[in-house]
N, C-alpha and C. Protein backbone atom coordinates (compact mmCIF):
# COMPACT_ATOMS: atom_id res chain seq x y z
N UNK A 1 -80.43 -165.11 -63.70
CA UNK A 1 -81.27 -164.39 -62.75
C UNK A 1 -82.59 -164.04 -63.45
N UNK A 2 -83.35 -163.76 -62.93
CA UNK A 2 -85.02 -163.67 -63.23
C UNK A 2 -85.86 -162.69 -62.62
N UNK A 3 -85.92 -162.07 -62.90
CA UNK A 3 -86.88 -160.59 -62.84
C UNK A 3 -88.57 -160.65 -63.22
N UNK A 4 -89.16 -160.63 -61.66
CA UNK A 4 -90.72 -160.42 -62.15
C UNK A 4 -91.06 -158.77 -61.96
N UNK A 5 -91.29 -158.32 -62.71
CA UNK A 5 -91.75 -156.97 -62.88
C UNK A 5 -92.66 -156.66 -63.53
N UNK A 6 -93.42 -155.61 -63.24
CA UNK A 6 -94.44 -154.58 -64.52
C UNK A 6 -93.38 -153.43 -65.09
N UNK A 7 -92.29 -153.31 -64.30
CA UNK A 7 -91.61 -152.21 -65.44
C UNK A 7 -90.12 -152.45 -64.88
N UNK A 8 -89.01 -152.42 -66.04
CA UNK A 8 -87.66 -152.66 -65.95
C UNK A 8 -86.60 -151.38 -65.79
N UNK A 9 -86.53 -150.59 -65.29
CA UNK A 9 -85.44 -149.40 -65.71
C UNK A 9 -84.45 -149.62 -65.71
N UNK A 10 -83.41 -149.76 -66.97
CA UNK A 10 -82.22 -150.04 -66.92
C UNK A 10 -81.35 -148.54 -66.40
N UNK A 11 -80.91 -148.56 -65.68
CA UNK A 11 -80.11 -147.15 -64.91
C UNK A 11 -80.47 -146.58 -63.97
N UNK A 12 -79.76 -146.69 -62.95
CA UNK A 12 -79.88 -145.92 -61.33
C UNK A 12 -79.39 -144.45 -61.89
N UNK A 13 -79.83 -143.71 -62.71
CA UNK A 13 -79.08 -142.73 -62.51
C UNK A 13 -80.31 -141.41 -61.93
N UNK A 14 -80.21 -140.08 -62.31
CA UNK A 14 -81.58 -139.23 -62.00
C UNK A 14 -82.86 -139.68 -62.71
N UNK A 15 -82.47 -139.51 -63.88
CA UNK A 15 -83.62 -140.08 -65.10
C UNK A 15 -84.22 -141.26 -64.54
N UNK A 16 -83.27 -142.83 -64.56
CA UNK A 16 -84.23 -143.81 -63.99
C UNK A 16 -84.87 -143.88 -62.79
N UNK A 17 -84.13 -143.23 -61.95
CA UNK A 17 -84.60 -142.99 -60.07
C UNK A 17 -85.97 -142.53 -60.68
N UNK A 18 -86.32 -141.20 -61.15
CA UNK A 18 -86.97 -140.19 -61.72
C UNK A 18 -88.50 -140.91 -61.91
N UNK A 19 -87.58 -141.56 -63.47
CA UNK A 19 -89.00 -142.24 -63.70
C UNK A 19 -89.90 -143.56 -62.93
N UNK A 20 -89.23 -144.15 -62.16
CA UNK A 20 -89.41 -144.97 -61.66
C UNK A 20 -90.08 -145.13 -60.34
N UNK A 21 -89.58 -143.42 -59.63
CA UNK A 21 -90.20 -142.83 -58.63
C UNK A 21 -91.67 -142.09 -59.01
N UNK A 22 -91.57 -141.50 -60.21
CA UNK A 22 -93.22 -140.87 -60.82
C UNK A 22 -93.62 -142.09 -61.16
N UNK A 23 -93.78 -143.62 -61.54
CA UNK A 23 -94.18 -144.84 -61.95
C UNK A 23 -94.81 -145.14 -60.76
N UNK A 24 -94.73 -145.20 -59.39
CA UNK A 24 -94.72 -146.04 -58.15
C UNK A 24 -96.00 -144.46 -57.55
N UNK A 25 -95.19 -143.36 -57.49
CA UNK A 25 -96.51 -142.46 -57.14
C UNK A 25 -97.56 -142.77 -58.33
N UNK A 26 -97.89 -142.92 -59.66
CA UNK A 26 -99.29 -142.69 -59.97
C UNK A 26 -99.70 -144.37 -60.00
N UNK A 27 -98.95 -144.86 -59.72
CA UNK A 27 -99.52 -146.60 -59.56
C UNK A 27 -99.18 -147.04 -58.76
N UNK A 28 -99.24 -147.14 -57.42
CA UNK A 28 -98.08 -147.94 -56.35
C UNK A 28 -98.24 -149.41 -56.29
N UNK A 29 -99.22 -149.84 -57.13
CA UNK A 29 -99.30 -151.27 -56.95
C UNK A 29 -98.18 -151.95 -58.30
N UNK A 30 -97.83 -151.17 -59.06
CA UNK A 30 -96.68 -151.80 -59.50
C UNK A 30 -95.31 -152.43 -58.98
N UNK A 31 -94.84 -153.26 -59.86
CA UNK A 31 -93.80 -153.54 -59.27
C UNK A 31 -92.61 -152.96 -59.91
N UNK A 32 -92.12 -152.08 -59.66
CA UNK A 32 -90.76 -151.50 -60.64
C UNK A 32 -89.67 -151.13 -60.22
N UNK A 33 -89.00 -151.84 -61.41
CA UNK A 33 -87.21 -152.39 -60.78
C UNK A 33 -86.26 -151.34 -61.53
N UNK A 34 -85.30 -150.71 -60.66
CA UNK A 34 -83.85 -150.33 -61.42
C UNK A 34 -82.85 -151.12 -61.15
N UNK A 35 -82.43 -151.60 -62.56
CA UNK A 35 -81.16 -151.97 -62.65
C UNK A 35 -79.83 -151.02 -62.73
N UNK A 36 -78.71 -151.41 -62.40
CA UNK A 36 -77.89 -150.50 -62.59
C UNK A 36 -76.08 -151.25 -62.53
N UNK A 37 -75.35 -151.52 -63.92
CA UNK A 37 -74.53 -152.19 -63.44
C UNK A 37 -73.48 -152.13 -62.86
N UNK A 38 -73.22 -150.44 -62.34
CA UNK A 38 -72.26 -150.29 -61.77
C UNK A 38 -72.59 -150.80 -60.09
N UNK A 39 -71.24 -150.78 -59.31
CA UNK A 39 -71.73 -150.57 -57.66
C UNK A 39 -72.60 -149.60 -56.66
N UNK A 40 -72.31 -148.16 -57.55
CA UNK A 40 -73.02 -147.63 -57.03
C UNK A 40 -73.72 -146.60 -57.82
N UNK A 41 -75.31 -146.19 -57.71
CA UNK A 41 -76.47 -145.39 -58.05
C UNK A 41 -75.84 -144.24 -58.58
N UNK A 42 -75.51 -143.61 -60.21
CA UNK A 42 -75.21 -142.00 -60.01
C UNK A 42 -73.97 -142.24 -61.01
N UNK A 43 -73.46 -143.25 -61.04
CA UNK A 43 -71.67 -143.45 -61.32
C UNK A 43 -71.61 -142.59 -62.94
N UNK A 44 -72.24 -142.60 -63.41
CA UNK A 44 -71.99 -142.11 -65.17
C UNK A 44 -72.20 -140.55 -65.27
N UNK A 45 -73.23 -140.32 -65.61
CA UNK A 45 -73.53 -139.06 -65.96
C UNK A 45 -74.18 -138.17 -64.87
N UNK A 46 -75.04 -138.76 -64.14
CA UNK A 46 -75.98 -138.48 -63.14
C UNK A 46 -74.85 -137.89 -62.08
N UNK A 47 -73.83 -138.56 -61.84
CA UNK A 47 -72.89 -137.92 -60.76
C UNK A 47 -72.00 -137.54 -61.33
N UNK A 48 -71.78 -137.07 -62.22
CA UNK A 48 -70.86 -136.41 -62.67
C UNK A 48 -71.05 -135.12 -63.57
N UNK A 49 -72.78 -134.79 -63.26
CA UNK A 49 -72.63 -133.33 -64.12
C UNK A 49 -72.50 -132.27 -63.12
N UNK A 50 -72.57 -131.13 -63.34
CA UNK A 50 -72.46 -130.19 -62.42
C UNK A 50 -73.35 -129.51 -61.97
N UNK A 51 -74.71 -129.93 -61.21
CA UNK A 51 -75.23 -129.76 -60.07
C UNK A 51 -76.49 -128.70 -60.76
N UNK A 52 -76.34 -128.02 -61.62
CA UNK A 52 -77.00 -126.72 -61.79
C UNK A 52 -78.79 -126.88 -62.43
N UNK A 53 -78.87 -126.14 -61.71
CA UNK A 53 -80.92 -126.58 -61.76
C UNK A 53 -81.24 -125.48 -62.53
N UNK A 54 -81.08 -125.57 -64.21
CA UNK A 54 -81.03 -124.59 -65.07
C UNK A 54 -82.69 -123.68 -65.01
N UNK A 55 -82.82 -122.50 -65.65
CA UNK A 55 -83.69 -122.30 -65.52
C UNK A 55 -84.82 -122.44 -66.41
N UNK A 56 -84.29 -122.39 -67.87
CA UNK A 56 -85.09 -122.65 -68.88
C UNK A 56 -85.35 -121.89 -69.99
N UNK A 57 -84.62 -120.53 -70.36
CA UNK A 57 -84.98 -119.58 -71.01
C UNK A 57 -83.98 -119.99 -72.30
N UNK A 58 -83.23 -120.82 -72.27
CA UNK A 58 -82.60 -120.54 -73.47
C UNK A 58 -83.53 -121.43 -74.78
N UNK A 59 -84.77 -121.90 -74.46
CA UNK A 59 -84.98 -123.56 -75.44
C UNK A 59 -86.32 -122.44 -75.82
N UNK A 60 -86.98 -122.93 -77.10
CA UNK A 60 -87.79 -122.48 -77.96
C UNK A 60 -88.66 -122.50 -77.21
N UNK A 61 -89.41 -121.42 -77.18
CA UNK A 61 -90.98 -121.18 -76.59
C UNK A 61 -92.17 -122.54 -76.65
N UNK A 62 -92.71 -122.92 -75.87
CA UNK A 62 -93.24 -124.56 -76.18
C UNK A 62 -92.70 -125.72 -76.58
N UNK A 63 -91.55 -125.65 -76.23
CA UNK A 63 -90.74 -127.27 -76.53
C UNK A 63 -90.78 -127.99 -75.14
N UNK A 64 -90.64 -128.89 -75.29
CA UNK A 64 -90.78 -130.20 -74.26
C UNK A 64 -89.40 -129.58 -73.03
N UNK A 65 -88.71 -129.06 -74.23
CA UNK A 65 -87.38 -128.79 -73.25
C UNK A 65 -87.37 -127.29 -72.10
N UNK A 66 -88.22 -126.66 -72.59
CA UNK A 66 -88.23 -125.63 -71.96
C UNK A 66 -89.18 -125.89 -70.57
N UNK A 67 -90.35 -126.68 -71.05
CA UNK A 67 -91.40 -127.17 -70.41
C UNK A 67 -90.82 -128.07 -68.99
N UNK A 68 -89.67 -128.87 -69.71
CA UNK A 68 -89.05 -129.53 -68.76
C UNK A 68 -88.13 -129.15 -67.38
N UNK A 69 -87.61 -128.24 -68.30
CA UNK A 69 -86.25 -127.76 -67.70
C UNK A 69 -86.65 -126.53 -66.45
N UNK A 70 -88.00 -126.18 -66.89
CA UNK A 70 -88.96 -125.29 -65.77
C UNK A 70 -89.55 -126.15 -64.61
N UNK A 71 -90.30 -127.00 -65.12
CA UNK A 71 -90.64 -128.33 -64.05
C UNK A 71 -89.56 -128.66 -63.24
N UNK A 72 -88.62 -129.06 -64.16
CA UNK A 72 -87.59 -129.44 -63.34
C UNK A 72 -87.08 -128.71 -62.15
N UNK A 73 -86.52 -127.62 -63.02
CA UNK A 73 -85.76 -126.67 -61.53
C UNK A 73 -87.00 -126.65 -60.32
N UNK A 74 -88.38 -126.38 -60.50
CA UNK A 74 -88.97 -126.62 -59.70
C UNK A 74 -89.43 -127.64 -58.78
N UNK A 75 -89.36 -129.05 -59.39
CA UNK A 75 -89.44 -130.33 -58.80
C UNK A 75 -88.05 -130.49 -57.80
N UNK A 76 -86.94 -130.14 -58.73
CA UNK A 76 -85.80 -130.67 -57.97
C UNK A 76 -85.83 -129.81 -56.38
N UNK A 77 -86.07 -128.61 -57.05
CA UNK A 77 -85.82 -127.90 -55.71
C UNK A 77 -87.19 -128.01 -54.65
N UNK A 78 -88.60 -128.93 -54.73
CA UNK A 78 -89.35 -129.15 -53.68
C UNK A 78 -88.30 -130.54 -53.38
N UNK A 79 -87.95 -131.62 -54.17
CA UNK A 79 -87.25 -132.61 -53.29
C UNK A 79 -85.85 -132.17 -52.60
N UNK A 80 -85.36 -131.49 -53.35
CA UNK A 80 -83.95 -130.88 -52.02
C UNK A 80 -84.49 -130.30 -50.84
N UNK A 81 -86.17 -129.95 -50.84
CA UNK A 81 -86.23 -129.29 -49.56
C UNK A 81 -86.83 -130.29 -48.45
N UNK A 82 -87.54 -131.27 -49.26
CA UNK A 82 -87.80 -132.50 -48.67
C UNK A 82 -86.85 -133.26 -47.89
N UNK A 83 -85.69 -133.01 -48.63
CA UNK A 83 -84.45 -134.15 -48.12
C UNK A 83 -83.52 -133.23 -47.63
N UNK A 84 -83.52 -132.14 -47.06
CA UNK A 84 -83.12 -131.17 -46.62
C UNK A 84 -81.83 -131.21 -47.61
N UNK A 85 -81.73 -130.99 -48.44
CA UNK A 85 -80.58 -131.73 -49.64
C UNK A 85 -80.52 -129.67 -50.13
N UNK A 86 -79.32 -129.31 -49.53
CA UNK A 86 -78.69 -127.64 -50.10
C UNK A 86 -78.98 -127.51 -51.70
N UNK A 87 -79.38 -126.34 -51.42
CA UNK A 87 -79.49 -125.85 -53.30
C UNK A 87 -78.81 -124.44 -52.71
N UNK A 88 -77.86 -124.04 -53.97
CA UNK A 88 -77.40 -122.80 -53.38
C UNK A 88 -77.52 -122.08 -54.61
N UNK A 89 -79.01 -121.32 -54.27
CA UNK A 89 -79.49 -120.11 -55.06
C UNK A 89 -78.29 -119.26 -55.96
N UNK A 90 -77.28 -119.83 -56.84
CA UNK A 90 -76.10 -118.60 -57.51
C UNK A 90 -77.00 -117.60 -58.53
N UNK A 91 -78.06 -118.20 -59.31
CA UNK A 91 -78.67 -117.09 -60.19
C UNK A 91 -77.98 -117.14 -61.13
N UNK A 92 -77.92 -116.34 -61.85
CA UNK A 92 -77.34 -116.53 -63.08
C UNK A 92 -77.47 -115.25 -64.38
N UNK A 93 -76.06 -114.71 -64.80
CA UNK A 93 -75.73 -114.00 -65.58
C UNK A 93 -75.69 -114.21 -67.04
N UNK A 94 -75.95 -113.23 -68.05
CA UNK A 94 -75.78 -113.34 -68.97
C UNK A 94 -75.78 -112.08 -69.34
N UNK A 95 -74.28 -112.04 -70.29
CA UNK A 95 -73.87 -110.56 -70.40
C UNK A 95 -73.62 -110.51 -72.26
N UNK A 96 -73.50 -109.13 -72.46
CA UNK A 96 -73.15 -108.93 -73.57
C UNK A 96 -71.97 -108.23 -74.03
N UNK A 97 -71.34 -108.44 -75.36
CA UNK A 97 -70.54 -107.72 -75.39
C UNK A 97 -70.41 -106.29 -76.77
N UNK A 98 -71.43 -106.50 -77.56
CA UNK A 98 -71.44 -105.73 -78.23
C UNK A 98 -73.31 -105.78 -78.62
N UNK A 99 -73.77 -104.93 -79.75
CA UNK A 99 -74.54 -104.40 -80.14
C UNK A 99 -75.09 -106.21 -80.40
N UNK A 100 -74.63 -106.92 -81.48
CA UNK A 100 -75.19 -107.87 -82.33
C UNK A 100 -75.40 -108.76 -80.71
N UNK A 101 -74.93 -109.14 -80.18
CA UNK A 101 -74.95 -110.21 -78.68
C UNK A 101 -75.90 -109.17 -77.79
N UNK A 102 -76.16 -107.95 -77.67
CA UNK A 102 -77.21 -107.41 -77.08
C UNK A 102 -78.69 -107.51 -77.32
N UNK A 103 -78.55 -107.55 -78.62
CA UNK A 103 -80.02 -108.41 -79.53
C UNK A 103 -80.27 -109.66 -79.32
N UNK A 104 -79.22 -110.62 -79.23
CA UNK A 104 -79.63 -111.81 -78.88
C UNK A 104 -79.73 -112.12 -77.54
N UNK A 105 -79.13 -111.57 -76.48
CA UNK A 105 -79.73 -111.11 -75.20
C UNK A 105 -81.10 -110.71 -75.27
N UNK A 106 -81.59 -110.18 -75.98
CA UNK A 106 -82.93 -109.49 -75.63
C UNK A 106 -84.33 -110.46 -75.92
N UNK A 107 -83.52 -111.45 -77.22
CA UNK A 107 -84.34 -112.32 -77.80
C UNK A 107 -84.34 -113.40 -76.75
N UNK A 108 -83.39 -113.63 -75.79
CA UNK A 108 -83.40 -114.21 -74.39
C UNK A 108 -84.44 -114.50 -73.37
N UNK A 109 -84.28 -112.85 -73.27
CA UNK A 109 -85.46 -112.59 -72.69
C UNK A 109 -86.84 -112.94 -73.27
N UNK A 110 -86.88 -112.71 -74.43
CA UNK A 110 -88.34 -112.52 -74.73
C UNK A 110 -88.65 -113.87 -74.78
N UNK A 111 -87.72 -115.01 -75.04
CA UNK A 111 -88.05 -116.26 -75.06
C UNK A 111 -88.42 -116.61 -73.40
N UNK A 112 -87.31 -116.24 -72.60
CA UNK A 112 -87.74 -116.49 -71.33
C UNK A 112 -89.35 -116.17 -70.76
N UNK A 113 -89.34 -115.33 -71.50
CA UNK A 113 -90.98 -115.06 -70.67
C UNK A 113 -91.78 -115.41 -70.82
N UNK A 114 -91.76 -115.79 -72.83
CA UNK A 114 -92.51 -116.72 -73.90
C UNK A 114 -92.72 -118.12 -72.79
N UNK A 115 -91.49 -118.57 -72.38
CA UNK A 115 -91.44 -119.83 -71.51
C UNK A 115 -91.70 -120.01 -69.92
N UNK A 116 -92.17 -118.82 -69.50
CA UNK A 116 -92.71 -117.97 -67.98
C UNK A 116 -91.54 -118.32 -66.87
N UNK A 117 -90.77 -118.17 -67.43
CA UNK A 117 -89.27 -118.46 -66.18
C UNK A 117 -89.35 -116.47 -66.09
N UNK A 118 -89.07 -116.76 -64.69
CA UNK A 118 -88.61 -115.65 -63.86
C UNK A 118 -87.09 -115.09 -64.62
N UNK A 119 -86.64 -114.10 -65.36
CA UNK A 119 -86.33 -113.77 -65.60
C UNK A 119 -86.15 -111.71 -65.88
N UNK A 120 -85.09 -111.40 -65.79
CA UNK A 120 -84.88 -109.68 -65.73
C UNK A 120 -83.59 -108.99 -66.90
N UNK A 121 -84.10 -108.30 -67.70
CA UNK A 121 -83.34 -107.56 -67.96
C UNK A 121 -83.03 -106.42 -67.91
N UNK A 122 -81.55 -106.12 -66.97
CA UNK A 122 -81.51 -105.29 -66.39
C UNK A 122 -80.73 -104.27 -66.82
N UNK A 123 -79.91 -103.12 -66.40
CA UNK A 123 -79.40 -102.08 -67.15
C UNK A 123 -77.55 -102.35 -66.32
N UNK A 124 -77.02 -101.85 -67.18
CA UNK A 124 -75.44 -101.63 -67.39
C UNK A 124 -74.94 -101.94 -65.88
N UNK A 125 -75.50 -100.70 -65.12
CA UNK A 125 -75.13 -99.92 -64.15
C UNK A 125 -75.46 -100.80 -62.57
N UNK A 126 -76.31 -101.91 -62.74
CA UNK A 126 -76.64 -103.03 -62.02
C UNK A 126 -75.78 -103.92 -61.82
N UNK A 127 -74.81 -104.30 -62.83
CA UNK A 127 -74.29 -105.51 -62.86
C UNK A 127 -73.79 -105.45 -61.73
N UNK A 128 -73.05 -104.75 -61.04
CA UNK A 128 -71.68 -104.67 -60.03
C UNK A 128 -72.57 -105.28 -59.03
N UNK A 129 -73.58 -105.12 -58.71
CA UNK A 129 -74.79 -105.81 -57.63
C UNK A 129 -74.73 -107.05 -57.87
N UNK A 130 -74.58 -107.58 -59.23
CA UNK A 130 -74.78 -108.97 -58.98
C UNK A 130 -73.46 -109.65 -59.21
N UNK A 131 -72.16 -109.66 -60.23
CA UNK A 131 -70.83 -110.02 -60.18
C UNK A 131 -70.28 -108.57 -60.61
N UNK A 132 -69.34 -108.25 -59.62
CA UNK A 132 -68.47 -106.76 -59.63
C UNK A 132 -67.33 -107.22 -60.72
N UNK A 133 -67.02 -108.63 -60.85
CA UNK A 133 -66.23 -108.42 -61.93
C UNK A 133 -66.77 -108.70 -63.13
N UNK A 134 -67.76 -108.78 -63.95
CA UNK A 134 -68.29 -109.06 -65.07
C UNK A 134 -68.33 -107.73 -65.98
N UNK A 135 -68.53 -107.38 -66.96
CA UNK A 135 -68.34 -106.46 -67.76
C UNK A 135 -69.62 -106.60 -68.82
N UNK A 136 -70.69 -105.84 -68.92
CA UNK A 136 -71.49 -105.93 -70.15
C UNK A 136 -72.04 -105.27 -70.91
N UNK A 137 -72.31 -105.10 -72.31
CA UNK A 137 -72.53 -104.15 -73.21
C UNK A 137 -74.01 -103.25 -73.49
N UNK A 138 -74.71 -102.29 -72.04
CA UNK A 138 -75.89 -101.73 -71.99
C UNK A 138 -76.42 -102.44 -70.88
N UNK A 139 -77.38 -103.86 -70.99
CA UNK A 139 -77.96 -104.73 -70.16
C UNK A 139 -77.04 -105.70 -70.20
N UNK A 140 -78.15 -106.31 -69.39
CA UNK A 140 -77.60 -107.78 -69.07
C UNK A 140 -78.89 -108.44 -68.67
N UNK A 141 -78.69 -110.30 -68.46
CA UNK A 141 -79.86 -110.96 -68.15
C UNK A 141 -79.62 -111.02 -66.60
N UNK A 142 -80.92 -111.28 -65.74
CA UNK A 142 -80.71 -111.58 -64.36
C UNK A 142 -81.62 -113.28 -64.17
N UNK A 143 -81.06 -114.50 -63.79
CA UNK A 143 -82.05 -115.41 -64.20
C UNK A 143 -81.69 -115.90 -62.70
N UNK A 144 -82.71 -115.54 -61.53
CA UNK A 144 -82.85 -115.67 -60.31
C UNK A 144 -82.67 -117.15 -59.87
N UNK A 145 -83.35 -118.32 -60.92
CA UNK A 145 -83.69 -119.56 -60.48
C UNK A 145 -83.08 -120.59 -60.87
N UNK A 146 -81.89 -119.82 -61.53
CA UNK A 146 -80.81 -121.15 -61.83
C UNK A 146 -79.78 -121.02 -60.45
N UNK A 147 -79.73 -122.14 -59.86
CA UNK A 147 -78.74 -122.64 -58.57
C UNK A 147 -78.34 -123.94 -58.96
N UNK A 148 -77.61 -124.18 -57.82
CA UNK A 148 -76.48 -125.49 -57.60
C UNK A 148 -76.59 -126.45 -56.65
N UNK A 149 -77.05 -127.78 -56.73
CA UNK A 149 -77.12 -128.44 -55.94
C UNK A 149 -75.94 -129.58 -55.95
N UNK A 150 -76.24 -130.49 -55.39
CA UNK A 150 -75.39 -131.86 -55.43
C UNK A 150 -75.77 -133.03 -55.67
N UNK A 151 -75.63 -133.29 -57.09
CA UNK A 151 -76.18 -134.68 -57.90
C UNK A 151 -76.20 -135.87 -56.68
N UNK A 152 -74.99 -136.28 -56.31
CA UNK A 152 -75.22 -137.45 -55.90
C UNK A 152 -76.41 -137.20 -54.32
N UNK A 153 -76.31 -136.34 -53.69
CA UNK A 153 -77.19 -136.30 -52.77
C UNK A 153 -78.71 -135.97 -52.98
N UNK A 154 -79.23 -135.43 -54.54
CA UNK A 154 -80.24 -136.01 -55.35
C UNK A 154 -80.72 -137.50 -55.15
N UNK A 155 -79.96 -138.17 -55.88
CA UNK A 155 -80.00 -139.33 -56.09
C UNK A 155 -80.32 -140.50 -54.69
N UNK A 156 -79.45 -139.84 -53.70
CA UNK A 156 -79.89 -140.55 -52.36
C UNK A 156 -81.67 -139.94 -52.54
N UNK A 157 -81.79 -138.60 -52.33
CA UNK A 157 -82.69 -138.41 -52.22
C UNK A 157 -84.28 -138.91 -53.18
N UNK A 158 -84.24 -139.37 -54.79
CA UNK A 158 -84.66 -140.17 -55.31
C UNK A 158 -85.16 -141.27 -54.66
């Protein structure tokens, strides 16, 4: 078989959909192909992680990853709204349990903000507002913009 292309992506998964879909918006006169050798788009990793559109506070202040993982939750969630594709806002906890894990909670935060994700740290007496069964030592983190979507209906949406 014989392939004329300007660009090859080996993998239907998010990543190749991904790049292949930002390739075609800033050039549409390309021609660019995903390969993929399973039957169907998603089969490896792409459909099989668990859905969650992280928010970004845990990765070093100015790394690619933090940078990303902010874009991201934000990209993913304008195309789920595009493709009317559910994101279900859960948010996200992070608790402590003693003095030494309350410090690194805090350094959490400060990274989170270092990295401008929406993030809260909140006091003891809150938690029950957000999980009544969780237990934590003073504060806790509140990280509004981590939710749950559904990989493979991503991927249609790709």
């Amino acid at each position: 078989m014989s392939l004329n292309c300007d660009v090859l992506i080996a993998g239907g998964g998010v990543v190749g959909l991904a790049v292949g879909k930002e390739l075609l918006v800033s050039n549409p006169k390309l021609k660019v192909v995903v390969i993929e050798k399973e039957r169907t788009l998603g089969f490896h990793a792409s459909g099989r992680n668990s859905g969650v559109l992280h928010a970004g506070f845990y990765y070093s202040p100015d790394s690619l990853k933090a940078k990303f993982c902010r874009e991201g939750n934000r990209e993913l969630r304008e195309l789920c709204q595009r493709h009317s594709i559910p994101v279900i806002n859960t948010g996200k906890i992070v608790v402590a349990k003693n003095n030494t894990e309350l410090n690194e909670l805090e350094k959490l935060y400060l990274r989170g903000l270092q990295n401008d994700v929406k993030i809260e740290l909140l006091e003891e007496k809150q938690l029950k507002e957000y999980e009544p069964y969780a237990r934590t030592h003073e504060r806790f983190l509140w990280s509004p913009t981590t939710g749950v979507s559904d990989p493979h209906a991503v991927i249609a949406g790709l």
